[in-house]
N, C-alpha and C. Protein backbone atom coordinates (compact mmCIF):
# COMPACT_ATOMS: atom_id res chain seq x y z
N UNK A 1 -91.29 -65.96 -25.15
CA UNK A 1 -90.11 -65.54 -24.46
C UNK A 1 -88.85 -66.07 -25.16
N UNK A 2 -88.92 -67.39 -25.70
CA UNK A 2 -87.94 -67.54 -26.73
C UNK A 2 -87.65 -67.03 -27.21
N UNK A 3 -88.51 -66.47 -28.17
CA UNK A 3 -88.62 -66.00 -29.01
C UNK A 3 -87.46 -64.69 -28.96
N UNK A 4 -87.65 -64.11 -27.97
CA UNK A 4 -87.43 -62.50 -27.91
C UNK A 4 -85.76 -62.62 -27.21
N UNK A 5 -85.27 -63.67 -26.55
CA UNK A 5 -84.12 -64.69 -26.35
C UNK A 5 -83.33 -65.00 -27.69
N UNK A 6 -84.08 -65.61 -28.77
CA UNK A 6 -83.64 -65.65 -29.74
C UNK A 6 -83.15 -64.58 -31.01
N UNK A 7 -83.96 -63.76 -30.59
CA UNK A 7 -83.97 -62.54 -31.46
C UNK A 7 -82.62 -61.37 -30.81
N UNK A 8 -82.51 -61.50 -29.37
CA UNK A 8 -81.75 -60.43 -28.80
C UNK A 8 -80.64 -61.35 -29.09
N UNK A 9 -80.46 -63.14 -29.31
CA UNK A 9 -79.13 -63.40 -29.23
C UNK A 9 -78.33 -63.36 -30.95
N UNK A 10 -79.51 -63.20 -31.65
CA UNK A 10 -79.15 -62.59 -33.25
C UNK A 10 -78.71 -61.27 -33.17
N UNK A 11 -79.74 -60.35 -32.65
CA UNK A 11 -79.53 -59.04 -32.37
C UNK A 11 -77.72 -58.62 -31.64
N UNK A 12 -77.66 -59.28 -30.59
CA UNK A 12 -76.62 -58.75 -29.64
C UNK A 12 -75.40 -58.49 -30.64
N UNK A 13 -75.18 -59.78 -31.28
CA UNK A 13 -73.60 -60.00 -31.98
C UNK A 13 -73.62 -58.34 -32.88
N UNK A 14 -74.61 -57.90 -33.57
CA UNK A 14 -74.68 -57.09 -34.64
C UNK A 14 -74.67 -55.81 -33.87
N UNK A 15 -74.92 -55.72 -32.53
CA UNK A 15 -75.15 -54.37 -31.42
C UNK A 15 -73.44 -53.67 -31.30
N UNK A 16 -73.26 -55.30 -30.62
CA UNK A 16 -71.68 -55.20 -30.36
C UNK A 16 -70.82 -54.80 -31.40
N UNK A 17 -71.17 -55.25 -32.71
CA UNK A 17 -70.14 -55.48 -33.47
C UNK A 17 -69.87 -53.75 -33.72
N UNK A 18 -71.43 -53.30 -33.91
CA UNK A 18 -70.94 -51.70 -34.42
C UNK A 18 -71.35 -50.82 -32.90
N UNK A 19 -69.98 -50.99 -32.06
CA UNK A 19 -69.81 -50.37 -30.81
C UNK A 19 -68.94 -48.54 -31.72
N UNK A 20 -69.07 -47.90 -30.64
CA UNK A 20 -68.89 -46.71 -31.37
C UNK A 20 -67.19 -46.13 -31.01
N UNK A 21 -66.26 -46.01 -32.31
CA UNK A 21 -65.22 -45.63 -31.89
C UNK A 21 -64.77 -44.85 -33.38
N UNK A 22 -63.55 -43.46 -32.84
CA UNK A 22 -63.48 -42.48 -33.75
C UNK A 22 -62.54 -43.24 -34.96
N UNK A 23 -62.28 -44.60 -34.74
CA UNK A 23 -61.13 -45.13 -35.64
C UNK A 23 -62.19 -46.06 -36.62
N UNK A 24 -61.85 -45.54 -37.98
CA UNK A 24 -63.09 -45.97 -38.76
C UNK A 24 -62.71 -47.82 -38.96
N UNK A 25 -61.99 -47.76 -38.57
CA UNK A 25 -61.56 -49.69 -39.07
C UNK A 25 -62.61 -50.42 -37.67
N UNK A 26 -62.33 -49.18 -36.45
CA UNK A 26 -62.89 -49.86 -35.21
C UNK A 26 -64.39 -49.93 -35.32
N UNK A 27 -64.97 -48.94 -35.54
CA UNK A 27 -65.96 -47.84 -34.91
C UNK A 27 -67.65 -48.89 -35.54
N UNK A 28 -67.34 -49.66 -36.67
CA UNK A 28 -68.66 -50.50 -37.24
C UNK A 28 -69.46 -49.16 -37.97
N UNK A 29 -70.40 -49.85 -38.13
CA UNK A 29 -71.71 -49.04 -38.78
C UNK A 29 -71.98 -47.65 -37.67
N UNK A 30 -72.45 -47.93 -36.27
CA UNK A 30 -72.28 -46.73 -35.45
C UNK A 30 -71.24 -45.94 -35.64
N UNK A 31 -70.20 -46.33 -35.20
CA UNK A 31 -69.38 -45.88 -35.27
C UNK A 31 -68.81 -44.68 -36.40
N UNK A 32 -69.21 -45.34 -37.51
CA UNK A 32 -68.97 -44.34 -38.69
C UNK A 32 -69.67 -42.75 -38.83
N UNK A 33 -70.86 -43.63 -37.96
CA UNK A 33 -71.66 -42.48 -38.33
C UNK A 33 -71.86 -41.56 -37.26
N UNK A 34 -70.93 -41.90 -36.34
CA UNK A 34 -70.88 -40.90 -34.75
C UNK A 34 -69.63 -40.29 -35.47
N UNK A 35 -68.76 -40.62 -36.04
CA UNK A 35 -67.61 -40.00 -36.05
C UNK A 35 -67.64 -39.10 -37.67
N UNK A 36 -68.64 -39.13 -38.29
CA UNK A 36 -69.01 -38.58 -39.72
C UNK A 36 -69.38 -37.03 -38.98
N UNK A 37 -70.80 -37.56 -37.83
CA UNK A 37 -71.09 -36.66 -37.06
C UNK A 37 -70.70 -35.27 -36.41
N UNK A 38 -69.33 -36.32 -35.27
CA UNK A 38 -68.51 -36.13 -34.67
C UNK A 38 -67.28 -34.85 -35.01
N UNK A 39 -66.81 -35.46 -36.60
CA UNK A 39 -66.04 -34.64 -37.03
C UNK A 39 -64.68 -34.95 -36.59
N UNK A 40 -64.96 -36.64 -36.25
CA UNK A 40 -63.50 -37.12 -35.69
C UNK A 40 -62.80 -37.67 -37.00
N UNK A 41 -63.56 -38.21 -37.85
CA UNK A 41 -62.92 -38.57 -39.29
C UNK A 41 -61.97 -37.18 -39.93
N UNK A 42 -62.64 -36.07 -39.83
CA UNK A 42 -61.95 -34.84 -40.60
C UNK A 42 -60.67 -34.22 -39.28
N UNK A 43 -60.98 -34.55 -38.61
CA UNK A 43 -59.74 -34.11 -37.37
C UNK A 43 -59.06 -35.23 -37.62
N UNK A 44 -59.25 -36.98 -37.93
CA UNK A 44 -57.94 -37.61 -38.37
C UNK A 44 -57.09 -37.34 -39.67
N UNK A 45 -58.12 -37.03 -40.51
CA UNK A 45 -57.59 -36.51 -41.95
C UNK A 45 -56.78 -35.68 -41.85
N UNK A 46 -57.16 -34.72 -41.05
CA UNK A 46 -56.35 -33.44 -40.77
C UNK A 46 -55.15 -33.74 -40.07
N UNK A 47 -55.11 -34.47 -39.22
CA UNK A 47 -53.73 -34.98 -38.35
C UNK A 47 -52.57 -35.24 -39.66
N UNK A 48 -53.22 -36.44 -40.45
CA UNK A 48 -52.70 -37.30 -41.41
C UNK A 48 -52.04 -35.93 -42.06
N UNK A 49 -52.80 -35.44 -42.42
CA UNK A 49 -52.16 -34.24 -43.96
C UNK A 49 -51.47 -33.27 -42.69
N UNK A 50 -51.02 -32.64 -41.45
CA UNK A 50 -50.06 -32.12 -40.76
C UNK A 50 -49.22 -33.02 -40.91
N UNK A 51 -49.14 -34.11 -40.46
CA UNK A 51 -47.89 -35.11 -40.17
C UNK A 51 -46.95 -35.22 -41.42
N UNK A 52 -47.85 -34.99 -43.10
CA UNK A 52 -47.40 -35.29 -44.21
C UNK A 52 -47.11 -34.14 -44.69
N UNK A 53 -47.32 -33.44 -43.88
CA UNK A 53 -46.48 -31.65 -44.20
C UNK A 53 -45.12 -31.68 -43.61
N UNK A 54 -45.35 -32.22 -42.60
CA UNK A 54 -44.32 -32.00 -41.58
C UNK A 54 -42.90 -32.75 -42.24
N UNK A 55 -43.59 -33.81 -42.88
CA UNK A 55 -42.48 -34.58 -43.23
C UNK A 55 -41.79 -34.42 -44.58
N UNK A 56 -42.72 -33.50 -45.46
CA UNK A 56 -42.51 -33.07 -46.78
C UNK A 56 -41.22 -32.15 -46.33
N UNK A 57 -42.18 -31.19 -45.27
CA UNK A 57 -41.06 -29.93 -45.09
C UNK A 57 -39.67 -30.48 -44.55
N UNK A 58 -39.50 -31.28 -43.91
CA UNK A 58 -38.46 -32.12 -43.24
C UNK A 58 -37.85 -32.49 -44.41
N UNK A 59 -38.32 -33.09 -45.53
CA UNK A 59 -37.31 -33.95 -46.77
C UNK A 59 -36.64 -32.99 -47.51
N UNK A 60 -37.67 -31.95 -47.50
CA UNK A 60 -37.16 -30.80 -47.93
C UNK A 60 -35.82 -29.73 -46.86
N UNK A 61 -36.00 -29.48 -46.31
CA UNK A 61 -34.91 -29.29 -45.76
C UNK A 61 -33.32 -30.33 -45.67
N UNK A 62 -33.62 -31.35 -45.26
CA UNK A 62 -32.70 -32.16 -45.69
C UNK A 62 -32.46 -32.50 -47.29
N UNK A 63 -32.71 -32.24 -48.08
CA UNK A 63 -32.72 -31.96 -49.65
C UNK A 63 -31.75 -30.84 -49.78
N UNK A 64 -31.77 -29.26 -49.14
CA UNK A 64 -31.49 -28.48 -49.15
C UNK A 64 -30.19 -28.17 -48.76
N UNK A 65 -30.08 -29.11 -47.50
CA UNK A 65 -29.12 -29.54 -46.33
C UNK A 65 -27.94 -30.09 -47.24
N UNK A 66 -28.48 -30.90 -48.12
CA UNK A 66 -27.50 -32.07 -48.55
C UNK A 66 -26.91 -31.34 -49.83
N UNK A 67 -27.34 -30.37 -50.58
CA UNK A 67 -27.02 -29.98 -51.77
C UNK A 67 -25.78 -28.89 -51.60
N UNK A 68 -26.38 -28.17 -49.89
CA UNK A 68 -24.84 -27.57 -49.47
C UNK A 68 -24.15 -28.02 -49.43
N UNK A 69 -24.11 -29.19 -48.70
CA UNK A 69 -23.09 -30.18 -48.46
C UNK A 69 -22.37 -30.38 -49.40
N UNK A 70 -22.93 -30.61 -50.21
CA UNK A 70 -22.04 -31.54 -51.81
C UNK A 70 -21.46 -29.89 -52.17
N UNK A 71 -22.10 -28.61 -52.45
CA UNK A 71 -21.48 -27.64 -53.01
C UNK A 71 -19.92 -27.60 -52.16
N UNK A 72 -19.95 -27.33 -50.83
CA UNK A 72 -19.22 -27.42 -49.51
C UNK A 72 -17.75 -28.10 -50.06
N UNK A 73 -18.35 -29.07 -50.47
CA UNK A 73 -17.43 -30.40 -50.52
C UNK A 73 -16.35 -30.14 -51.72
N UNK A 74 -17.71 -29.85 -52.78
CA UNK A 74 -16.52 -29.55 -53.97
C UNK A 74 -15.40 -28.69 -54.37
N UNK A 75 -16.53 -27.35 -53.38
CA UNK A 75 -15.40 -25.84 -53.07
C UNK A 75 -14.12 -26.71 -52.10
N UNK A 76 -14.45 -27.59 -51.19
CA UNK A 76 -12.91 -28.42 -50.27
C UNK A 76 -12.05 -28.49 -51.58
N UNK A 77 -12.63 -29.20 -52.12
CA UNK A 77 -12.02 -30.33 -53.31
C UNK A 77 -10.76 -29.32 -54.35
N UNK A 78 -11.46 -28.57 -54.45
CA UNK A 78 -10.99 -27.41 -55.92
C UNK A 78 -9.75 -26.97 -54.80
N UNK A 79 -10.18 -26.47 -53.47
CA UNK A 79 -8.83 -26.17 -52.62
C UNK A 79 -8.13 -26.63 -52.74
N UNK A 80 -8.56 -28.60 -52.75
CA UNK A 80 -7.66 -28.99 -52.15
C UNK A 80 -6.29 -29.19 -53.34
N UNK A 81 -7.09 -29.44 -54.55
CA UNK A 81 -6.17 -29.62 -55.58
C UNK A 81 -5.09 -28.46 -55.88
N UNK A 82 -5.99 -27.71 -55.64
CA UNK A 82 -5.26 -25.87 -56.21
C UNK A 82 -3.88 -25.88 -54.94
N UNK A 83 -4.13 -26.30 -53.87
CA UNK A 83 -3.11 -26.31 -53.15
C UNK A 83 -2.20 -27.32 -53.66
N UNK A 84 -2.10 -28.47 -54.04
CA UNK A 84 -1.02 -29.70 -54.24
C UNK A 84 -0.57 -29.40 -55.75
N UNK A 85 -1.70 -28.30 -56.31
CA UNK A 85 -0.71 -27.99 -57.38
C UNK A 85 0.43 -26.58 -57.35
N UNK A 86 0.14 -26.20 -56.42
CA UNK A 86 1.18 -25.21 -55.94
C UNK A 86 2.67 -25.45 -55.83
N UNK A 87 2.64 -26.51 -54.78
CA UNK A 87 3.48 -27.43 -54.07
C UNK A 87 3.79 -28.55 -54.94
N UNK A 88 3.20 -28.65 -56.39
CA UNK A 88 4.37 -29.16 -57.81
C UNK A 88 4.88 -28.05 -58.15
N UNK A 89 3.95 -27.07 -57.94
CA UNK A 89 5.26 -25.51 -59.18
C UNK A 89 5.71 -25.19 -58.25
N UNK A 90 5.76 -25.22 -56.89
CA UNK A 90 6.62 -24.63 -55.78
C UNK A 90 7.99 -26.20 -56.21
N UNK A 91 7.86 -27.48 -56.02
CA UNK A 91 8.84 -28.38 -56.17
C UNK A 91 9.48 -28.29 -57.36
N UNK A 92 8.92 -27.79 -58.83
CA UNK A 92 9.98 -27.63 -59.59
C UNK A 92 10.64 -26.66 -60.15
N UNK A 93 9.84 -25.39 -59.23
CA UNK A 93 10.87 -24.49 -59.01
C UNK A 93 12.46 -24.36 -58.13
N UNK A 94 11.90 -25.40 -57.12
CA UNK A 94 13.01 -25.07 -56.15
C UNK A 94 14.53 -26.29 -56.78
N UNK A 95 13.68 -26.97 -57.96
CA UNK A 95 14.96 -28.08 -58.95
C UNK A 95 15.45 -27.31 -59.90
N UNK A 96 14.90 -26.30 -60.15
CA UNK A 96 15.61 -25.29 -61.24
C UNK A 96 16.22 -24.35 -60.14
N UNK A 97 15.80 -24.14 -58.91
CA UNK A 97 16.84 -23.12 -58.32
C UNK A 97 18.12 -24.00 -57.86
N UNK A 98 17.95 -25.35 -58.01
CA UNK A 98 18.71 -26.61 -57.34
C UNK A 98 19.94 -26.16 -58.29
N UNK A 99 19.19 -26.64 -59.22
CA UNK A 99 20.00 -27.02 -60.84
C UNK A 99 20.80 -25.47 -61.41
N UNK A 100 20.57 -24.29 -61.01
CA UNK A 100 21.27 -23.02 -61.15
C UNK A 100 22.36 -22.92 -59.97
N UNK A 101 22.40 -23.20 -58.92
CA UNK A 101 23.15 -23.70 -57.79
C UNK A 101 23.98 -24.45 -57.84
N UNK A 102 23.60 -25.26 -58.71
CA UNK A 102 24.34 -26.58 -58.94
C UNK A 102 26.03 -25.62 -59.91
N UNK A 103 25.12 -24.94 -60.49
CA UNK A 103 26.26 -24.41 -61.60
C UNK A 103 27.21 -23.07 -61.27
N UNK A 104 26.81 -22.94 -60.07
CA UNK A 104 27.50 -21.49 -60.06
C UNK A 104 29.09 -22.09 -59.28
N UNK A 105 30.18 -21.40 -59.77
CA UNK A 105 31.26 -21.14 -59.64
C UNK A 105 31.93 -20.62 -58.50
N UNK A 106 32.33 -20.82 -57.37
CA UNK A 106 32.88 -19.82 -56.37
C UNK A 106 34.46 -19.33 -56.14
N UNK A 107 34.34 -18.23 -56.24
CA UNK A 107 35.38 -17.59 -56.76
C UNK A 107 36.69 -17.62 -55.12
N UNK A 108 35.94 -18.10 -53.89
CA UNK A 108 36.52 -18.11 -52.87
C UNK A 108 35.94 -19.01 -52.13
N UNK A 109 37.04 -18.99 -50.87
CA UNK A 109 36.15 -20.04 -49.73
C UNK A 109 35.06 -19.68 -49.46
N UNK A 110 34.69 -18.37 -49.03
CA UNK A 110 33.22 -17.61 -48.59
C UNK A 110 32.54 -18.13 -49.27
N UNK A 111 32.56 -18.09 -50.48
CA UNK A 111 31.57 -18.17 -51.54
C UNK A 111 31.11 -19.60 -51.55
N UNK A 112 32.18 -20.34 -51.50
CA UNK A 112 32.06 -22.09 -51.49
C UNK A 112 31.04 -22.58 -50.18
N UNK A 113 31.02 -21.82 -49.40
CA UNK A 113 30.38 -22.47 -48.18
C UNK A 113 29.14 -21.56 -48.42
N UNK A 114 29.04 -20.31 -48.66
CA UNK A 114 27.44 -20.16 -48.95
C UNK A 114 26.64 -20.56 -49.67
N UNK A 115 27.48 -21.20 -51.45
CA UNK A 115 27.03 -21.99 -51.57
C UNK A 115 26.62 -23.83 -51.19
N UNK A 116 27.17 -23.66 -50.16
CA UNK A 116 27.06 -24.91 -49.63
C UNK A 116 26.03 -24.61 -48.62
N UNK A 117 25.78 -23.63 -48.15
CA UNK A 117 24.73 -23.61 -47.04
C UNK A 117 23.11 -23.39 -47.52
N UNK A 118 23.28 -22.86 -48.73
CA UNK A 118 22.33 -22.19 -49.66
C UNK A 118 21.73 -23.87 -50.34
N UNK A 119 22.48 -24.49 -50.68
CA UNK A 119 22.19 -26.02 -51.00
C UNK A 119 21.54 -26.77 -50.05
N UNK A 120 22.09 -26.74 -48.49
CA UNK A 120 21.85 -27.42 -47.36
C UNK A 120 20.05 -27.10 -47.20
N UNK A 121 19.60 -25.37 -47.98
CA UNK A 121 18.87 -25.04 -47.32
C UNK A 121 17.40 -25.50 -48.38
N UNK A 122 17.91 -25.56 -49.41
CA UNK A 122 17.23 -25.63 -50.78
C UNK A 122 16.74 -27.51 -50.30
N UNK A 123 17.80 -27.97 -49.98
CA UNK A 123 17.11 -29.72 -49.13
C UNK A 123 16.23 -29.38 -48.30
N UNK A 124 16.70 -28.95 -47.60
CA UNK A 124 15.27 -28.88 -46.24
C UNK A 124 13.99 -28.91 -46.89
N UNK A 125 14.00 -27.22 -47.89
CA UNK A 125 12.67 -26.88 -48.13
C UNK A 125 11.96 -27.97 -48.73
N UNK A 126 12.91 -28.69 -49.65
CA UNK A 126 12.57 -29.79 -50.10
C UNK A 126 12.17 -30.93 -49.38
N UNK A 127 12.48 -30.84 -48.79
CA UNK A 127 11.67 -31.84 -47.46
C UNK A 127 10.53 -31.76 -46.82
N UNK A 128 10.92 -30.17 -46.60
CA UNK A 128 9.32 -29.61 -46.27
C UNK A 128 7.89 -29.97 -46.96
N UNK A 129 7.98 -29.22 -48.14
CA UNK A 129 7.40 -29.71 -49.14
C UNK A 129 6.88 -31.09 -49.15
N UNK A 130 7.55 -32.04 -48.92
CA UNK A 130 7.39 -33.65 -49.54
C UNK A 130 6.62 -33.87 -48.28
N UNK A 131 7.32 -33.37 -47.09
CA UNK A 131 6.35 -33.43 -45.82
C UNK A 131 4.56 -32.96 -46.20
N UNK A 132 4.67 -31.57 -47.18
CA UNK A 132 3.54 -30.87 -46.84
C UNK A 132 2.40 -31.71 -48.30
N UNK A 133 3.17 -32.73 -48.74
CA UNK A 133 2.48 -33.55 -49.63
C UNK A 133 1.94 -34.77 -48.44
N UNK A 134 2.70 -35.25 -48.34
CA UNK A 134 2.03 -36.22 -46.80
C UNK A 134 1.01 -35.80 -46.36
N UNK A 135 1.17 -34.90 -46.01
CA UNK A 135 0.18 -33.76 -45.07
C UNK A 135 -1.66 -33.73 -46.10
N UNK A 136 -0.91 -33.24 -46.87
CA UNK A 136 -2.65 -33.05 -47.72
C UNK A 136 -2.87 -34.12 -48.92
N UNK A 137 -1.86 -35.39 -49.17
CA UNK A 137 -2.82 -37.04 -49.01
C UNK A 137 -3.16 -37.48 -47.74
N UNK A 138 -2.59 -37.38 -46.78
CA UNK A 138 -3.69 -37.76 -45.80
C UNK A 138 -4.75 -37.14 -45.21
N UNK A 139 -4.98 -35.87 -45.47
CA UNK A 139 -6.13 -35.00 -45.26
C UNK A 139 -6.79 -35.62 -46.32
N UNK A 140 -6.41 -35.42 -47.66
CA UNK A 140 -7.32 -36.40 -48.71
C UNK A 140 -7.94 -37.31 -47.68
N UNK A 141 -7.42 -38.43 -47.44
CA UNK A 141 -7.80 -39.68 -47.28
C UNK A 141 -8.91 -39.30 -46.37
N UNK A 142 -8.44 -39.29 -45.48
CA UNK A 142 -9.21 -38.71 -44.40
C UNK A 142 -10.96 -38.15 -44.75
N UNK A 143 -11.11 -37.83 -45.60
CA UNK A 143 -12.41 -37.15 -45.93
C UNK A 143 -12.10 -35.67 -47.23
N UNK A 144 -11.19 -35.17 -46.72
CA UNK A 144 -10.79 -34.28 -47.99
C UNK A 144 -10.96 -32.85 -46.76
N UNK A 145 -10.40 -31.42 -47.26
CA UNK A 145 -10.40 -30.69 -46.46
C UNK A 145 -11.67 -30.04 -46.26
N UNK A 146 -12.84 -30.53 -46.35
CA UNK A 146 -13.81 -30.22 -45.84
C UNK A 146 -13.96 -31.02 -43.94
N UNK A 147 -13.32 -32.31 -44.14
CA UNK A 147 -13.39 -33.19 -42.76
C UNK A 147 -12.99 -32.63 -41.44
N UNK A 148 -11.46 -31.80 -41.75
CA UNK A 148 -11.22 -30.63 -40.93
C UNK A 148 -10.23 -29.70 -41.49
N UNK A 149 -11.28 -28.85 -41.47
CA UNK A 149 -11.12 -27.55 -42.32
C UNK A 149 -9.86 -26.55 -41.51
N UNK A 150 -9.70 -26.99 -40.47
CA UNK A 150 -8.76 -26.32 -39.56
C UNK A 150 -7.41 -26.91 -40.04
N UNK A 151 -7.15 -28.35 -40.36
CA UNK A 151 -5.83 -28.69 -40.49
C UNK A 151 -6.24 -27.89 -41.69
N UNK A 152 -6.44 -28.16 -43.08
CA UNK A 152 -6.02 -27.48 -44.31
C UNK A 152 -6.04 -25.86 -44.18
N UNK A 153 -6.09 -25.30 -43.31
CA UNK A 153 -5.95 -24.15 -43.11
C UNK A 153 -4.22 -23.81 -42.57
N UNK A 154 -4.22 -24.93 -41.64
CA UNK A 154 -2.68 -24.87 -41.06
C UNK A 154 -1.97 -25.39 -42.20
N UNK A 155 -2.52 -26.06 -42.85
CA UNK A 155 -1.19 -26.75 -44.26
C UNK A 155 -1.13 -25.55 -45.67
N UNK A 156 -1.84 -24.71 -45.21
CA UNK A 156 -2.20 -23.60 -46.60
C UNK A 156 -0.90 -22.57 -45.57
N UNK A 157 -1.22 -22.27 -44.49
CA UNK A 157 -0.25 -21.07 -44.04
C UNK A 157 1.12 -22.09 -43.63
N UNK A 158 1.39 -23.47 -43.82
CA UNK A 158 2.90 -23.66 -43.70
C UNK A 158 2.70 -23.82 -45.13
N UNK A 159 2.30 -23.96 -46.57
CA UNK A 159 2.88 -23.65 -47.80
C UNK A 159 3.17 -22.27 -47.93
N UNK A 160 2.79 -21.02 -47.64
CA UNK A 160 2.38 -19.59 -47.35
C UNK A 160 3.87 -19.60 -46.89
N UNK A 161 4.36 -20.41 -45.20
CA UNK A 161 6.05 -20.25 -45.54
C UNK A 161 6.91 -20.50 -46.17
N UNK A 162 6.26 -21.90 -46.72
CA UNK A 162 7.58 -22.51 -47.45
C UNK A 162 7.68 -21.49 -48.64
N UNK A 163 6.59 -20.94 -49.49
CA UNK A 163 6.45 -20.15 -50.90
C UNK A 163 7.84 -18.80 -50.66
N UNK A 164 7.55 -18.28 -48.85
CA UNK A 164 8.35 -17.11 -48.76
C UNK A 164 9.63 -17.70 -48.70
N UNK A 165 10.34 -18.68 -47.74
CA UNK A 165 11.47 -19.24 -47.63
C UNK A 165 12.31 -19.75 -49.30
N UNK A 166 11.00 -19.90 -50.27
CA UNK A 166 12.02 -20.33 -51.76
C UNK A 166 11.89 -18.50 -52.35
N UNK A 167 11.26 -17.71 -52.13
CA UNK A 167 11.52 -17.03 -52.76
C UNK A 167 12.51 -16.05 -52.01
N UNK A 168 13.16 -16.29 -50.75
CA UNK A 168 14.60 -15.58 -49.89
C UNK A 168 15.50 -16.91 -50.39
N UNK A 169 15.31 -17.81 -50.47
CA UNK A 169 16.50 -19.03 -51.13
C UNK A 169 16.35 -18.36 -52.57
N UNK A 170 15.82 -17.89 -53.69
CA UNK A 170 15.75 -17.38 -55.04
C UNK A 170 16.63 -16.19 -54.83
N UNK A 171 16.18 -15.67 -53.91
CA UNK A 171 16.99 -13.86 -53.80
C UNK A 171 18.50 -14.12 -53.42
N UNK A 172 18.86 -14.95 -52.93
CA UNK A 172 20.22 -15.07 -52.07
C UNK A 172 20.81 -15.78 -53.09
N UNK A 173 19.97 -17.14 -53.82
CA UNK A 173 20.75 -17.55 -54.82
C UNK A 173 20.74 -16.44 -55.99
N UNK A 174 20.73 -15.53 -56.60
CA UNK A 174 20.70 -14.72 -57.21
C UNK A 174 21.75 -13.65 -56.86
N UNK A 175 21.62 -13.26 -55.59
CA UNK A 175 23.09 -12.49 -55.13
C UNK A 175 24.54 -12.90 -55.17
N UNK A 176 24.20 -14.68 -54.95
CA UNK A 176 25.65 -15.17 -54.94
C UNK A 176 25.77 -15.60 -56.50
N UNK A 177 25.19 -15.81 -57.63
CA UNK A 177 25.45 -15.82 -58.58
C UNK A 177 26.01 -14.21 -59.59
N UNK A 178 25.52 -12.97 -58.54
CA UNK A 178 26.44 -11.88 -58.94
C UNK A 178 27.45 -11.55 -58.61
N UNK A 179 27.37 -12.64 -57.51
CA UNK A 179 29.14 -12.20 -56.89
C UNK A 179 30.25 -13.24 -57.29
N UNK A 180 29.14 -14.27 -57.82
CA UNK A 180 30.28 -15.33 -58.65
C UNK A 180 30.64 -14.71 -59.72
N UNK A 181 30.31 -13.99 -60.61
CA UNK A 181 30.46 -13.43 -61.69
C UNK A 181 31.43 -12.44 -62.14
């Protein structure tokens, strides 16, 4: 009877140890071979390689995601410059319409005060302008006009006025330089 005491208490530890479970680290010697059986090993495999699809396709999309982004960004970028270089040939145009103003002659009082109002007006725009430089370095800063695409839209249609306002300040200075004449 010892004997068989002794043998089940050798036996037991090695019974227990390979108790049967579908997780091959758990499952022991039984275990492996219920779940070889089972077909729980190839249904974890299979989990494993979905999950590693899932996540491929995921990196991939965000891969895809991100490359717009950067295209996105650079098309902002090219705007944004193409606009602030406008608004230099718009500013040194309006110093050569300054500087032709500067020179014209008035043959009467009328003339003296339109050119004086025509000057008054040639500042403003100029102000404008220096304003509409403020305007798109701090949209720069900010992120660039991709961050909000709505202000650089509003700073593209107030350059859109200022461009028309120098070219009716060009036309008017041009009329009063034929009538100075």
């Amino acid at each position: 009877m010892f004997r068989k005491i002794l043998i089940f208490a050798i036996l037991a530890p090695a019974i227990i140890g390979c108790a049967v479970s579908s997780n091959p680290r758990e499952g022991g010697l039984f275990g492996g071979i219920a779940g070889l059986n089972s077909g729980a090993y190839e249904r974890r495999v299979q989990q494993r390689e979905d999950e590693l699809n899932r996540q491929e396709n995921t990196a991939q999309d965000l891969e895809q995601k991100s490359r717009k982004l950067e295209r996105d960004s650079q098309k902002w970028e090219r705007e944004l410059s193409t606009e602030q270089q406008r608004l230099v040939e718009m500013e040194e145009n309006l110093s050569t319409l300054q500087t032709d103003v500067n020179r014209l002659k008035a043959k009467s009082d009328k003339q003296r005060s339109e050119i004086a109002v025509l000057k008054r007006k040639i500042k403003d725009v100029k102000k404008q302008i220096k304003s509409q430089h403020a305007a798109l370095d701090e949209l720069n800063r900010a992120g660039g006009s991709s961050a909000d695409p709505d202000r650089y839209r509003i700073l593209e249609q107030e350059r859109n006025r200022l461009e028309d306002e120098y070219k009716k300040l060009n036309n008017y200075s041009k009329s009063l330089n034929d009538a100075a004449k």
